[in-house]
PDB file of N, CA and C in Angstrom:
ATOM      1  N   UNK A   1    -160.091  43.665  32.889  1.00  0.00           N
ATOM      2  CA  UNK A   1    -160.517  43.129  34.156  1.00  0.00           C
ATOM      3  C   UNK A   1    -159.484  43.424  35.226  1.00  0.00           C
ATOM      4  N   UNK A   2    -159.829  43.020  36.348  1.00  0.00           N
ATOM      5  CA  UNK A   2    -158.983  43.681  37.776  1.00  0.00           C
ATOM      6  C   UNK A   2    -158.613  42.436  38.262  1.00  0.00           C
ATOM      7  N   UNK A   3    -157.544  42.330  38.828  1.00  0.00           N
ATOM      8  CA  UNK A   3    -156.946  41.153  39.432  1.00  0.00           C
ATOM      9  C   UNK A   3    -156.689  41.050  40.910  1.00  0.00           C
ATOM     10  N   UNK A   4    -157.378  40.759  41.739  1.00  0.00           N
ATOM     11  CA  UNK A   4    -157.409  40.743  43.097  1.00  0.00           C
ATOM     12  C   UNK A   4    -155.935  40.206  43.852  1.00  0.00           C
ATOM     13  N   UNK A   5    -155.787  39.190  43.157  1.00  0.00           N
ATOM     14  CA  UNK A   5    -154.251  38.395  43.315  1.00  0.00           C
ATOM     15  C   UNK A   5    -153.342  39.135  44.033  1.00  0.00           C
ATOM     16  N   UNK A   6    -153.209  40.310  42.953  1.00  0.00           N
ATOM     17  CA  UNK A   6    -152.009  41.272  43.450  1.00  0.00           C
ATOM     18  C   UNK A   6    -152.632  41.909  44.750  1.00  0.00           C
ATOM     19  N   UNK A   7    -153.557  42.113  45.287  1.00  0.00           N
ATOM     20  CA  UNK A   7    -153.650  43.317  45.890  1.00  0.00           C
ATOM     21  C   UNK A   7    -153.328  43.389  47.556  1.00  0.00           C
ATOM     22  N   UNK A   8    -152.681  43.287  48.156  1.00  0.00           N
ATOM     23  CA  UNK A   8    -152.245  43.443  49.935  1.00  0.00           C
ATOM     24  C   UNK A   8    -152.858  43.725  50.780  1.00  0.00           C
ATOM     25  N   UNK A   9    -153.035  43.529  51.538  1.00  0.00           N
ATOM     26  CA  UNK A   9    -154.175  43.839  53.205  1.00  0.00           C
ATOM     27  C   UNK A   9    -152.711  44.735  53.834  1.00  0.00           C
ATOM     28  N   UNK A  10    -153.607  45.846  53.753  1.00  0.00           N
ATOM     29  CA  UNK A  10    -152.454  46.474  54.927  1.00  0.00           C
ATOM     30  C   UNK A  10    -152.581  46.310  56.316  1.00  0.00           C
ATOM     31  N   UNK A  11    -153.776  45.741  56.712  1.00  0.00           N
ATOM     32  CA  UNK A  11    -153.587  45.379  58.232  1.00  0.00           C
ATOM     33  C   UNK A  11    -155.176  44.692  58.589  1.00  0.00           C
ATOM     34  N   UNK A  12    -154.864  44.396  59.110  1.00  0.00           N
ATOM     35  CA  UNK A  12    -156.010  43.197  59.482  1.00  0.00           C
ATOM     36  C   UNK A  12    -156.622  43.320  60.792  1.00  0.00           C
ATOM     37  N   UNK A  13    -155.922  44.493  61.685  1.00  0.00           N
ATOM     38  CA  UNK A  13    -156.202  44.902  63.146  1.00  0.00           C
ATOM     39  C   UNK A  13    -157.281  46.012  63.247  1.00  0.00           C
ATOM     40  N   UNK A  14    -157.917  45.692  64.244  1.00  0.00           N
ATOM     41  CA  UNK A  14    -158.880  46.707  64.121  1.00  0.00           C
ATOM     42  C   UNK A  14    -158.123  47.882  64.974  1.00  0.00           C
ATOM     43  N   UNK A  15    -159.322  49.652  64.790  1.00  0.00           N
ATOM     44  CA  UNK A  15    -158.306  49.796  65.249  1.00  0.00           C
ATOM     45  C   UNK A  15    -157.492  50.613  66.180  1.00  0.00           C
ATOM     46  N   UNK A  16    -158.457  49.987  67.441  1.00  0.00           N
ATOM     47  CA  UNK A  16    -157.540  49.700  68.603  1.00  0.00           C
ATOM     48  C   UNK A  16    -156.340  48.836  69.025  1.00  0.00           C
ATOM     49  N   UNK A  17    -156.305  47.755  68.512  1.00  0.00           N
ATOM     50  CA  UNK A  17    -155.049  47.022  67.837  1.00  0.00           C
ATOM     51  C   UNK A  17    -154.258  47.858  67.303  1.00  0.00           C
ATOM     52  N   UNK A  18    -154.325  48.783  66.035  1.00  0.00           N
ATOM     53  CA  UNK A  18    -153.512  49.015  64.815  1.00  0.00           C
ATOM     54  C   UNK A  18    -152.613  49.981  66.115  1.00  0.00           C
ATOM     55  N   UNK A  19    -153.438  50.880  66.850  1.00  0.00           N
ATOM     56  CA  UNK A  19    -152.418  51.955  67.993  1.00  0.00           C
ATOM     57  C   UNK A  19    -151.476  51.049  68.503  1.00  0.00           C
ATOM     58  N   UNK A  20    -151.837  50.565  69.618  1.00  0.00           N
ATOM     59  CA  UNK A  20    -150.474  49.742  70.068  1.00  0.00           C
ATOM     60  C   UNK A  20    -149.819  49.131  69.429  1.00  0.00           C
ATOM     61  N   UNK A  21    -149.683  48.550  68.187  1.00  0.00           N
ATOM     62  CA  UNK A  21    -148.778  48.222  67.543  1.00  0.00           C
ATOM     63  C   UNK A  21    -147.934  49.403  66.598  1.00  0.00           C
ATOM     64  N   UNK A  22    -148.256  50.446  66.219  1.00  0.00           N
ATOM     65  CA  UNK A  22    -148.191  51.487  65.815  1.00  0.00           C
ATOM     66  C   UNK A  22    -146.974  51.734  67.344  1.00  0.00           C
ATOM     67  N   UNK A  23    -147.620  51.806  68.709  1.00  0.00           N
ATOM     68  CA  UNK A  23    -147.036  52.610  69.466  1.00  0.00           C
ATOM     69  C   UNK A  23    -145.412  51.886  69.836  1.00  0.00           C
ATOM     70  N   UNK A  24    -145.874  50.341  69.442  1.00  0.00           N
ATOM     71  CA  UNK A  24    -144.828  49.748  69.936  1.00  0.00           C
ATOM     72  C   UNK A  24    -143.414  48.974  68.739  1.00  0.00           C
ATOM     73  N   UNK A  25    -143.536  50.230  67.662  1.00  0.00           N
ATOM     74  CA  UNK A  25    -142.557  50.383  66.872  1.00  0.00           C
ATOM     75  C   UNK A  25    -142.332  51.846  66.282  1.00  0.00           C
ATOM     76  N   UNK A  26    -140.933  51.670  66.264  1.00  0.00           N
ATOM     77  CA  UNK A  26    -140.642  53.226  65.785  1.00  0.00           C
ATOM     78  C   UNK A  26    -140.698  53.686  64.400  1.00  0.00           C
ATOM     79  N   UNK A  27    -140.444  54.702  63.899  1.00  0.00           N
ATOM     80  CA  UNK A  27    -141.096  55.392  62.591  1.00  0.00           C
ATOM     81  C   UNK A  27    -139.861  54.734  61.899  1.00  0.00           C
ATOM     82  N   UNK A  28    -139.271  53.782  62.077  1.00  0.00           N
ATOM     83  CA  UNK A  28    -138.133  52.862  60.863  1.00  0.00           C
ATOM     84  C   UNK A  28    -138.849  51.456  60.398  1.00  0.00           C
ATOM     85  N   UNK A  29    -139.946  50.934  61.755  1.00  0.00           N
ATOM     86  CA  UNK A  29    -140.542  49.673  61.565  1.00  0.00           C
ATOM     87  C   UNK A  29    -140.045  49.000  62.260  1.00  0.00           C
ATOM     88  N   UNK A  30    -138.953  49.643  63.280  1.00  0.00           N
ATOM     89  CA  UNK A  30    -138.034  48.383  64.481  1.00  0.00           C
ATOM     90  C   UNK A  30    -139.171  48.064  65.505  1.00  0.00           C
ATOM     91  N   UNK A  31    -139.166  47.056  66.337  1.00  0.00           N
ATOM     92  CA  UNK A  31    -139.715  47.331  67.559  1.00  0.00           C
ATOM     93  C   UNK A  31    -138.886  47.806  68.728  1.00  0.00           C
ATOM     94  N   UNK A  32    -139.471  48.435  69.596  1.00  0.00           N
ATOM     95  CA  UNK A  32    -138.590  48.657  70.283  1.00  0.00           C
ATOM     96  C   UNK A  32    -138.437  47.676  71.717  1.00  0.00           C
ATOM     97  N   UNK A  33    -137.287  47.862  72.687  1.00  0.00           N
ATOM     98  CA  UNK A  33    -136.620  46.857  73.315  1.00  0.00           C
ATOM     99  C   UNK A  33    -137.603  47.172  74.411  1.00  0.00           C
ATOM    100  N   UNK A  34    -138.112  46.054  74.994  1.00  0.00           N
ATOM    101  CA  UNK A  34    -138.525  46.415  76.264  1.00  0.00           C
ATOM    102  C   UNK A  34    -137.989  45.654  77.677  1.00  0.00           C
ATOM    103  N   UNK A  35    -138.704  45.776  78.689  1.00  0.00           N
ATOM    104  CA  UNK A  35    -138.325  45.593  80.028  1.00  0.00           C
ATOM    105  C   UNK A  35    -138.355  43.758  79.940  1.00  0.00           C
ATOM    106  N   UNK A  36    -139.301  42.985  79.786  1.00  0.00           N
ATOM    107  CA  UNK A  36    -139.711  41.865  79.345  1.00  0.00           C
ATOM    108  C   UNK A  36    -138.998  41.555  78.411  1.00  0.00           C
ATOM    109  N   UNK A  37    -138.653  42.099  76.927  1.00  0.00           N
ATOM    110  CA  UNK A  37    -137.908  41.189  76.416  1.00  0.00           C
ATOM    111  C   UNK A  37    -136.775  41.218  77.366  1.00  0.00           C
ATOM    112  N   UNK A  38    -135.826  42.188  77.408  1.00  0.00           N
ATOM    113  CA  UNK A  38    -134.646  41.704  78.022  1.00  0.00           C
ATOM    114  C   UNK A  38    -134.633  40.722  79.137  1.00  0.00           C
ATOM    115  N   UNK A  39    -135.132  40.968  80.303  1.00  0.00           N
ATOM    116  CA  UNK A  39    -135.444  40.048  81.148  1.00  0.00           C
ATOM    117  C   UNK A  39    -135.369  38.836  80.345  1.00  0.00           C
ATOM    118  N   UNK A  40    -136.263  38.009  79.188  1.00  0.00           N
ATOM    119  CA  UNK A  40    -136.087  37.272  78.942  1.00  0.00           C
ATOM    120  C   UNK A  40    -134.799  36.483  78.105  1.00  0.00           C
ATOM    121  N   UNK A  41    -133.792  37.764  77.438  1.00  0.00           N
ATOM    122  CA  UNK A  41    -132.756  37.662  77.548  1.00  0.00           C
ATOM    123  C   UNK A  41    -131.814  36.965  77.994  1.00  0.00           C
ATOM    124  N   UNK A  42    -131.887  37.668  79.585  1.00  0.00           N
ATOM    125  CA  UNK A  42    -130.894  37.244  80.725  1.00  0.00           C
ATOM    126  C   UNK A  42    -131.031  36.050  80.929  1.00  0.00           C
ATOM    127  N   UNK A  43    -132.953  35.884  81.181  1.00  0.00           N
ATOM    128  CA  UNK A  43    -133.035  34.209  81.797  1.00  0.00           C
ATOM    129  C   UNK A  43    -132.741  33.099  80.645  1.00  0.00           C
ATOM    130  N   UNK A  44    -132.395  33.280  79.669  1.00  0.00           N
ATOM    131  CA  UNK A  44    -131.605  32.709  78.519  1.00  0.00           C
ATOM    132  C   UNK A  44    -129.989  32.540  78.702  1.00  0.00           C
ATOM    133  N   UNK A  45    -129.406  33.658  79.192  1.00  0.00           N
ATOM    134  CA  UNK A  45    -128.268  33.754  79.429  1.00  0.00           C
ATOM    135  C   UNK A  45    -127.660  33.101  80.550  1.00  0.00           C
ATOM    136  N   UNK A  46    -128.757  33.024  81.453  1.00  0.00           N
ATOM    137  CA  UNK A  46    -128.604  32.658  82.964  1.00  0.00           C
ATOM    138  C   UNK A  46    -128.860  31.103  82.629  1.00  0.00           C
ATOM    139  N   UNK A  47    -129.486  30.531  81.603  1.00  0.00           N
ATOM    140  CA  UNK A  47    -129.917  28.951  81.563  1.00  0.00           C
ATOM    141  C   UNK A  47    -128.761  28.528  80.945  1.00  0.00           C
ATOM    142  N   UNK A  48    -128.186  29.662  79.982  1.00  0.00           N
ATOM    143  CA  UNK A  48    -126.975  28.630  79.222  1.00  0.00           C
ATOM    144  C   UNK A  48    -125.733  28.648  80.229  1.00  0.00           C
ATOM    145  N   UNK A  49    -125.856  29.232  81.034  1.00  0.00           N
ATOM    146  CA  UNK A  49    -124.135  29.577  81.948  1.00  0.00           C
ATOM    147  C   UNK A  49    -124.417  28.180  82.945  1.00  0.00           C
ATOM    148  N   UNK A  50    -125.378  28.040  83.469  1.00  0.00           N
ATOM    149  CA  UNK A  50    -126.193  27.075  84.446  1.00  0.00           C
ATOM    150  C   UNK A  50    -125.684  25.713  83.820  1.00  0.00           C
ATOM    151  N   UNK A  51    -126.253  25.591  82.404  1.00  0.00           N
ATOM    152  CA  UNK A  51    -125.515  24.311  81.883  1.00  0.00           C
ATOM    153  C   UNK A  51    -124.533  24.379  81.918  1.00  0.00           C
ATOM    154  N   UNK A  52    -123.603  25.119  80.938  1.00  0.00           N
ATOM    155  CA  UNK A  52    -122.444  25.290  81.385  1.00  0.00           C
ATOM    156  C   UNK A  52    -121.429  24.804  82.569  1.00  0.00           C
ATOM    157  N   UNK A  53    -122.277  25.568  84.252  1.00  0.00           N
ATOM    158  CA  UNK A  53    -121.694  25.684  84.665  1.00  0.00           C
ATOM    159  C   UNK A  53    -121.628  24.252  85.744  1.00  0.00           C
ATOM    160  N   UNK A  54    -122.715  23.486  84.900  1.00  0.00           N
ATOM    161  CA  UNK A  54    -123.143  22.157  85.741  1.00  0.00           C
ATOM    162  C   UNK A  54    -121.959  21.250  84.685  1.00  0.00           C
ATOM    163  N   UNK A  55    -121.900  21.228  83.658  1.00  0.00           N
ATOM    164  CA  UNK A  55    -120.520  20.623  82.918  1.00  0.00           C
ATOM    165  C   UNK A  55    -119.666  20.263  83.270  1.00  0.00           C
ATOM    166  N   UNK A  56    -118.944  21.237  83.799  1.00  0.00           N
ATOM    167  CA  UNK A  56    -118.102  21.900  84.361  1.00  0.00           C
ATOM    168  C   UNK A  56    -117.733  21.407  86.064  1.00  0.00           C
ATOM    169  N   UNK A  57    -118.800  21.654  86.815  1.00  0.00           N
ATOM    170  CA  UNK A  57    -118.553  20.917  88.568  1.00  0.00           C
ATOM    171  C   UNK A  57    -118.427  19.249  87.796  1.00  0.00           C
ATOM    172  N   UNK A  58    -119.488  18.847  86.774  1.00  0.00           N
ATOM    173  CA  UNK A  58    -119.232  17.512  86.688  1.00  0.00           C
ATOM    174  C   UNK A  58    -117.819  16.779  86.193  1.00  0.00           C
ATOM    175  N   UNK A  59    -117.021  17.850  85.665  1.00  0.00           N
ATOM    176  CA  UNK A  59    -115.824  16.862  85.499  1.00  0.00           C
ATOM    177  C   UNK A  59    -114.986  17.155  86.091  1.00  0.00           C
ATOM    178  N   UNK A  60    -114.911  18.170  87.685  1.00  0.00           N
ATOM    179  CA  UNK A  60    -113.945  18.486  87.951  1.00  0.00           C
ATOM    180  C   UNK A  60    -114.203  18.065  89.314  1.00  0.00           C
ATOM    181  N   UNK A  61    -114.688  17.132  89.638  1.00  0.00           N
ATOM    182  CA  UNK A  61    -114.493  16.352  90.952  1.00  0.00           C
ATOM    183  C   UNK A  61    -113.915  16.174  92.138  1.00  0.00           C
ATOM    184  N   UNK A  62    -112.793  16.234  91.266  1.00  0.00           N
ATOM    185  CA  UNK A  62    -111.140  15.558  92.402  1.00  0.00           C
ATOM    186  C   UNK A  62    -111.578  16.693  93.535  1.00  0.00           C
ATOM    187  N   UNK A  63    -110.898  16.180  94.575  1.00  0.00           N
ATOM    188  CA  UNK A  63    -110.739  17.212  95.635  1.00  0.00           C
ATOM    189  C   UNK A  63    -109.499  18.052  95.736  1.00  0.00           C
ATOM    190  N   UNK A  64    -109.355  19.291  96.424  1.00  0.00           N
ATOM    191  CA  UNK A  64    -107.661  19.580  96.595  1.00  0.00           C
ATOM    192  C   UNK A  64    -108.166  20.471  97.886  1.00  0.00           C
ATOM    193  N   UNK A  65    -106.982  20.296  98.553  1.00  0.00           N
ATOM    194  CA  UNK A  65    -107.022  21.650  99.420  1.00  0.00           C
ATOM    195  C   UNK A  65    -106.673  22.426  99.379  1.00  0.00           C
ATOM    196  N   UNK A  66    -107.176  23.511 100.449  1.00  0.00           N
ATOM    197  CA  UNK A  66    -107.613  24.881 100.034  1.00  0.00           C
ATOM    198  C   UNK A  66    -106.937  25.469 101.610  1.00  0.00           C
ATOM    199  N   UNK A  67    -105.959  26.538 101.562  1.00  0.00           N
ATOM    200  CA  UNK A  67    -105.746  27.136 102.692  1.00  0.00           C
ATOM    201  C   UNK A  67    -105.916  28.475 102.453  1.00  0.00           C
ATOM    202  N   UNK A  68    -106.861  29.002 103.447  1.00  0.00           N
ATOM    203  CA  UNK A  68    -107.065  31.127 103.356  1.00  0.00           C
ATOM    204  C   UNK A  68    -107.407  31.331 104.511  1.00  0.00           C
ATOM    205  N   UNK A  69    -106.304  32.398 104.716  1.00  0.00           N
ATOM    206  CA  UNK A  69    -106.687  33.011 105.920  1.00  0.00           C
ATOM    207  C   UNK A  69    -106.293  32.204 107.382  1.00  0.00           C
ATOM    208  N   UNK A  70    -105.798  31.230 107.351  1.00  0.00           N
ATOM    209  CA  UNK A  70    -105.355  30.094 108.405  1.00  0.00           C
ATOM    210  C   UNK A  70    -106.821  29.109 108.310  1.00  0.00           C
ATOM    211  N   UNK A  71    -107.322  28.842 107.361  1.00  0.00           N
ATOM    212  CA  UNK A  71    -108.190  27.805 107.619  1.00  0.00           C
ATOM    213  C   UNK A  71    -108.029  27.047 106.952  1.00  0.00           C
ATOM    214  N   UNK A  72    -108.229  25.685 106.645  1.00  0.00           N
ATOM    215  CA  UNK A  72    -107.659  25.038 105.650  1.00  0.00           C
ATOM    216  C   UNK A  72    -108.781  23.618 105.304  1.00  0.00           C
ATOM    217  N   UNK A  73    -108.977  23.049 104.549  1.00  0.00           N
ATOM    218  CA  UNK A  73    -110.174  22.115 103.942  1.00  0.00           C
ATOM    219  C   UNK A  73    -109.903  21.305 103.162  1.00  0.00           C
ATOM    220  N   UNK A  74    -110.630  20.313 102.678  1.00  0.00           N
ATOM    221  CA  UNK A  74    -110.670  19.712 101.231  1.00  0.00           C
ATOM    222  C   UNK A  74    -111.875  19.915 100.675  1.00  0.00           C
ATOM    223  N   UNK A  75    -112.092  20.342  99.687  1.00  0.00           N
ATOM    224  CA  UNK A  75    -113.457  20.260  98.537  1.00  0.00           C
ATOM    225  C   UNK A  75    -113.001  20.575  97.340  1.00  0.00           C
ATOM    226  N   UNK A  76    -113.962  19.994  96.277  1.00  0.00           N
ATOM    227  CA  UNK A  76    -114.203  19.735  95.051  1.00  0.00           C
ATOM    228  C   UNK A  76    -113.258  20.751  94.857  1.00  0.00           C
ATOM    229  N   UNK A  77    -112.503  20.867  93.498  1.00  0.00           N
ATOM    230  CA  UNK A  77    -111.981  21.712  92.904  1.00  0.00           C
ATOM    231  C   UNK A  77    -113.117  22.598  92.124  1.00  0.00           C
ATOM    232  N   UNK A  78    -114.042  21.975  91.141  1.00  0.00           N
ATOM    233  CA  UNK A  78    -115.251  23.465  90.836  1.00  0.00           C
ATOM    234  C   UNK A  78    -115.890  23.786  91.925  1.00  0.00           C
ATOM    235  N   UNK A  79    -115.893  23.537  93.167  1.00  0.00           N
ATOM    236  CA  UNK A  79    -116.819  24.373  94.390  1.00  0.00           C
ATOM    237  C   UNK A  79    -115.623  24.970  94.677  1.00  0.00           C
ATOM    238  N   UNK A  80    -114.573  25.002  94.613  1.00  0.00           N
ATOM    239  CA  UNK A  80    -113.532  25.887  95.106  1.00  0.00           C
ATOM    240  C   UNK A  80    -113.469  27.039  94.096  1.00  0.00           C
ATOM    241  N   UNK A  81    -113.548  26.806  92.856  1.00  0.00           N
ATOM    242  CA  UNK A  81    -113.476  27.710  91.699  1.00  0.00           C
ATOM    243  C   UNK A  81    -115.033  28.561  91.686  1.00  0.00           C
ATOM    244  N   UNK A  82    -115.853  27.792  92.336  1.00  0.00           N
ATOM    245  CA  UNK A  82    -117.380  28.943  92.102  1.00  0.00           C
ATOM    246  C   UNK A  82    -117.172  29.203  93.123  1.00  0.00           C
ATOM    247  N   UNK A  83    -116.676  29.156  94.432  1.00  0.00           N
ATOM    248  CA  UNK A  83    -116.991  30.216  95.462  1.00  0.00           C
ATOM    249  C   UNK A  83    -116.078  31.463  95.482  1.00  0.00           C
ATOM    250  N   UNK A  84    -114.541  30.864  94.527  1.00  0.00           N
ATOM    251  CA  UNK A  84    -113.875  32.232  93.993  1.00  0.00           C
ATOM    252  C   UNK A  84    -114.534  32.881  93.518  1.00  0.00           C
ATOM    253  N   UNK A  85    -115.151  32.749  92.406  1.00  0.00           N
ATOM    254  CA  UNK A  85    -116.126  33.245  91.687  1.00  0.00           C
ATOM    255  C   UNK A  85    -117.009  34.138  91.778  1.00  0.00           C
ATOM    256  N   UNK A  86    -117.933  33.039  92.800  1.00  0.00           N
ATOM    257  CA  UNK A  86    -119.193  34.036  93.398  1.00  0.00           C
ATOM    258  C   UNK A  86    -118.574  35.766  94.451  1.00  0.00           C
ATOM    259  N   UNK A  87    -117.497  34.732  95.169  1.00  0.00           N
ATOM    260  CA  UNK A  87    -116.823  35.998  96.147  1.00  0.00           C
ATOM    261  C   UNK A  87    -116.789  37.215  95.025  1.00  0.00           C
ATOM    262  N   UNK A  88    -115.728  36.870  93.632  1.00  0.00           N
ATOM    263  CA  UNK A  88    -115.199  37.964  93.216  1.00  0.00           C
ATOM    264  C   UNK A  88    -116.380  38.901  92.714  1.00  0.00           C
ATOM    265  N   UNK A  89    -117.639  38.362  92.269  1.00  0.00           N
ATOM    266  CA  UNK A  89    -118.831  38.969  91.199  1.00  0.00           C
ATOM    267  C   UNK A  89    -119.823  40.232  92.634  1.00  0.00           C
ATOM    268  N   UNK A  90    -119.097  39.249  94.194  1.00  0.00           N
ATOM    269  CA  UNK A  90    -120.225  40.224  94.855  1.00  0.00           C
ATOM    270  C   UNK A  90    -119.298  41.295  95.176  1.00  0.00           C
ATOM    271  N   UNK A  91    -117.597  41.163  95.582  1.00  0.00           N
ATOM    272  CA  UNK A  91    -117.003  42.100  95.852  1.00  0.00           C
ATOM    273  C   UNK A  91    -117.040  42.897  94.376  1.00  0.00           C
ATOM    274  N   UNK A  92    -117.147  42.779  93.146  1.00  0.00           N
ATOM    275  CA  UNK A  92    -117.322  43.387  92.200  1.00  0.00           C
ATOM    276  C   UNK A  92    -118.634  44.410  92.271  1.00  0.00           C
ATOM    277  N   UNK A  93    -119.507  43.667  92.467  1.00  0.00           N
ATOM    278  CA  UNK A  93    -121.059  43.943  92.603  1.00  0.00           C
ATOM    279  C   UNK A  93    -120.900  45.797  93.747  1.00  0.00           C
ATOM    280  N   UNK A  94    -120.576  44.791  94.626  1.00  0.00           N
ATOM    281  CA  UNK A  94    -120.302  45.964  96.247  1.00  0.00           C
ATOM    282  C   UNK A  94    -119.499  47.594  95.490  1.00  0.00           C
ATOM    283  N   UNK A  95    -118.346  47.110  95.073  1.00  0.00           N
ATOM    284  CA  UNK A  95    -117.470  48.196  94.424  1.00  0.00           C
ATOM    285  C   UNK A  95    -118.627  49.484  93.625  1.00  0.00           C
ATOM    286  N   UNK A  96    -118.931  48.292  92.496  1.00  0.00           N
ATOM    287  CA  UNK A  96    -120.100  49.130  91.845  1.00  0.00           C
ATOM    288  C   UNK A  96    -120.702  49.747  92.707  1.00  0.00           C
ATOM    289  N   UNK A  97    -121.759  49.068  92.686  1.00  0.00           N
ATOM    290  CA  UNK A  97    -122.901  50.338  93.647  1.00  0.00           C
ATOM    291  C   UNK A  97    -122.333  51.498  94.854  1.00  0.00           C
ATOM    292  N   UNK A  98    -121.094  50.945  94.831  1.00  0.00           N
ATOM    293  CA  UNK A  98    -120.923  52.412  95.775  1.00  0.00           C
ATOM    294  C   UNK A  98    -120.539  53.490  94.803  1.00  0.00           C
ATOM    295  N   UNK A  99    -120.306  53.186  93.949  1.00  0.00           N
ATOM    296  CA  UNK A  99    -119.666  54.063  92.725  1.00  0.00           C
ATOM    297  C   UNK A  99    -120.508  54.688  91.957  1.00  0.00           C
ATOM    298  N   UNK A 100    -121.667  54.016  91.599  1.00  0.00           N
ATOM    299  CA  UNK A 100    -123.074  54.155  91.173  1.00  0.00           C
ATOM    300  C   UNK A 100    -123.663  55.545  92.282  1.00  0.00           C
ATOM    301  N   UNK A 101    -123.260  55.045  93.864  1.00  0.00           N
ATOM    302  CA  UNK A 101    -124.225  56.137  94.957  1.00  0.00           C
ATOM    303  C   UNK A 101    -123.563  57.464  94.725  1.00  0.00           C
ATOM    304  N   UNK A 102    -121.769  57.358  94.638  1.00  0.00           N
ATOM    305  CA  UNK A 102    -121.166  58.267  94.479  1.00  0.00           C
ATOM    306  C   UNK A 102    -121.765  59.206  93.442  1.00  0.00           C
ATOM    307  N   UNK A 103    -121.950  58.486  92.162  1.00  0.00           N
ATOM    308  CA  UNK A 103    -122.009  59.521  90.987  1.00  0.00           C
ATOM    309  C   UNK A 103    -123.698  59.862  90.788  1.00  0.00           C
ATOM    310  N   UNK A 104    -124.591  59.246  91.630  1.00  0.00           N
ATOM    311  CA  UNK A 104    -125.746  60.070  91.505  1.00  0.00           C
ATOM    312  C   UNK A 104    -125.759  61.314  92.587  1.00  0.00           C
ATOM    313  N   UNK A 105    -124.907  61.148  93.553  1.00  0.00           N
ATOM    314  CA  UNK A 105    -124.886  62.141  94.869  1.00  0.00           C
ATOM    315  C   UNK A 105    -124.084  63.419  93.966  1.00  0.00           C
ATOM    316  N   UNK A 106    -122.863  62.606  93.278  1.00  0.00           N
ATOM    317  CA  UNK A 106    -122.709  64.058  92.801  1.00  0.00           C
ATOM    318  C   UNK A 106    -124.046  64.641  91.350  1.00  0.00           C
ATOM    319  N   UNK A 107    -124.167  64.070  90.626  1.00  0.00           N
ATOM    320  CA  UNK A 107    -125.545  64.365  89.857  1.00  0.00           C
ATOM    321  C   UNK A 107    -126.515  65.407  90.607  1.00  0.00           C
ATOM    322  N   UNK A 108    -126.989  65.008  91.932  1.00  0.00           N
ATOM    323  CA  UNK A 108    -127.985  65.593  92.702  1.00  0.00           C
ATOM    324  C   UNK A 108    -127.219  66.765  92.513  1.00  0.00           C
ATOM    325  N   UNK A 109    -126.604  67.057  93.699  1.00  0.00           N
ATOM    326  CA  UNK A 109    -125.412  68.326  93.796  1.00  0.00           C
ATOM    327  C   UNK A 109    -125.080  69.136  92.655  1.00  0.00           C
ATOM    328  N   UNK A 110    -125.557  68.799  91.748  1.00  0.00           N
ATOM    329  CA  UNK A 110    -124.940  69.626  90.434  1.00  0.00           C
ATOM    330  C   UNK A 110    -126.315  69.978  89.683  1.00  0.00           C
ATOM    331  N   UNK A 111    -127.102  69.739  90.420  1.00  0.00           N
ATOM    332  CA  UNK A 111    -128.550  70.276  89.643  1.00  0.00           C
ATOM    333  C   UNK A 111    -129.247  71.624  90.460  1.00  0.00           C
TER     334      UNK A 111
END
């Protein structure tokens, strides 16, 4: 007699289904990375820094002052530390992309 028990469904998609899933893994069985997952990634990455970074303003309260440039203030010590912060990530940011324009201008030029 024959024993059904053992026997496996290789796929259950019909099959217009079976293509896109077919299309959306490579000949190892990985899937591959897309635009959407990562994105969802980041906004993972971006939720845990957020907590983080709310932690963080919450225990650091005290005030101190702050003198740059001849101006001078009191605020929070973490609003003093995230606007270092933020400053350094856009002057970072700025640097990049000009560096980025540079090396596709030369790219163009060399084709």
């Amino acid at each position: 007699m024959f024993d059904d028990r053992h026997r496996t469904r290789i796929s259950t998609f019909s099959p217009s289904q079976a293509r896109g899933v077919a299309s959306a893994a490579s000949p190892t069985g990985r899937v591959y990375r897309t635009r959407a997952g990562s994105a969802w990634c980041g906004v993972c990455a971006a939720a845990l820094l957020s907590v983080v970074l709310i932690v963080f303003i919450g225990q650091h309260t005290r005030s101190v002052q702050v003198n740059f440039l001849g101006m001078s203030g009191s605020l929070p010590l973490a609003l003093a530390l995230l606007v270092a912060a933020v400053g350094a990530a856009i002057l970072i940011t700025v640097v990049g992309a000009v560096r980025v324009a540079q090396l596709r201008r030369l790219s163009s030029q060399h084709r």
